[in-house]
Protein backbone atom coordinates (compact mmCIF):
# COMPACT_ATOMS: atom_id res chain seq x y z
CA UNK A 1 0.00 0.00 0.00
CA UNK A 2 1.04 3.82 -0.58
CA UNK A 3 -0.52 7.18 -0.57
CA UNK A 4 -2.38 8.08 -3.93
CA UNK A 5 0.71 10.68 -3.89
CA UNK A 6 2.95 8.46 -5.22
CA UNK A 7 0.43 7.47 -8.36
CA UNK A 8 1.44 7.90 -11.33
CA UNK A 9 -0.31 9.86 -13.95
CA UNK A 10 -2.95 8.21 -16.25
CA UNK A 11 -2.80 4.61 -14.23
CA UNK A 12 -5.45 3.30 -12.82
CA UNK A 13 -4.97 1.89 -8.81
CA UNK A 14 -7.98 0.93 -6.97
CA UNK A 15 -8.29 2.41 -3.29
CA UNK A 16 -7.66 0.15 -0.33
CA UNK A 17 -7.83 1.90 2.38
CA UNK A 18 -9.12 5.72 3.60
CA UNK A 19 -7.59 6.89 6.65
CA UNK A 20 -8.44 9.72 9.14
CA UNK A 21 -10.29 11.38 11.40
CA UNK A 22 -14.09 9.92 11.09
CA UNK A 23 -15.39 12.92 9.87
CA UNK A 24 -11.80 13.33 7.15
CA UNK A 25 -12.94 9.78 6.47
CA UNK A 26 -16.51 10.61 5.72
CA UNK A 27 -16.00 13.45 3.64
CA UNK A 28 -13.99 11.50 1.27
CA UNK A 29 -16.51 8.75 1.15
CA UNK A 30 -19.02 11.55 0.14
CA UNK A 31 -16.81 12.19 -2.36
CA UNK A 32 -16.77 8.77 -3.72
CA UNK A 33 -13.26 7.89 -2.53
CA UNK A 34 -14.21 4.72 -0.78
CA UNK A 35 -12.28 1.00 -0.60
CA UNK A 36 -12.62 -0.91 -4.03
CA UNK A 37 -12.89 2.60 -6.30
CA UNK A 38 -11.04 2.06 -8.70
CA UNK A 39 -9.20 5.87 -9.32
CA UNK A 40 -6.65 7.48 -11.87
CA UNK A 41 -4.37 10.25 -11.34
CA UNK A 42 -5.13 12.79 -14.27
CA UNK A 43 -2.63 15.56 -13.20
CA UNK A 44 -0.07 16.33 -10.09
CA UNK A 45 1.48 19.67 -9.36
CA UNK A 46 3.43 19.92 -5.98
CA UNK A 47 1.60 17.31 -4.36
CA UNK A 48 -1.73 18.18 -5.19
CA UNK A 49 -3.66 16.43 -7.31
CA UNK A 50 -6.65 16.15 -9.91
CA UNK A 51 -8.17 12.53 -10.08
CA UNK A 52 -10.79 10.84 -11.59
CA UNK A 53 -12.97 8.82 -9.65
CA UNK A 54 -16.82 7.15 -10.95
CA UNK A 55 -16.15 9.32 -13.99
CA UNK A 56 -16.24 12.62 -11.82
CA UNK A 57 -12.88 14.62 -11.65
CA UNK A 58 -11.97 15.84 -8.31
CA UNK A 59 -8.92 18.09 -6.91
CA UNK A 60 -7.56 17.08 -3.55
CA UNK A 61 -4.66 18.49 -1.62
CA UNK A 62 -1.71 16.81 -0.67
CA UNK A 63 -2.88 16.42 2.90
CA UNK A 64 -6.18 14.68 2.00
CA UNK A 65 -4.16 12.80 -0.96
CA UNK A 66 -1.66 11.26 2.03
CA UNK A 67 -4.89 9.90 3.48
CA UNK A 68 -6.13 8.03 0.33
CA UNK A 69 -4.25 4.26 0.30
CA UNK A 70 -3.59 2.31 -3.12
């Protein structure tokens, strides 16, 4: 396992694990970032990161990013 940080982009990795805080956790899972998603990296600058996830693009920050396991 490794933070969705470390994805390279245009591959796609399915999520394993959210960590966090239980609301952290939550809001992700609102967001559709929940275990067996299967998610691709479209773009990375400095850590943060646009990703595609049930055909909805999403930016996340490199904090919330660390939290997302692949």
């Amino acid at each position: 396992m490794m933070p969705l940080t470390y994805a390279s982009a245009g591959q796609e990795n399915v999520i394993k694990r959210v960590a966090g805080k239980p609301e952290v956790r939550q809001h992700l899972e609102t967001m559709g970032f929940v275990v067996g998603a299967i998610i691709t990296v479209i773009s990375s600058v400095n850590g943060n990161l646009i990703v595609n996830v049930k055909n909805t693009r999403v930016a996340l920050d490199q904090q919330l990013a660390n939290k997302i396991m692949i």
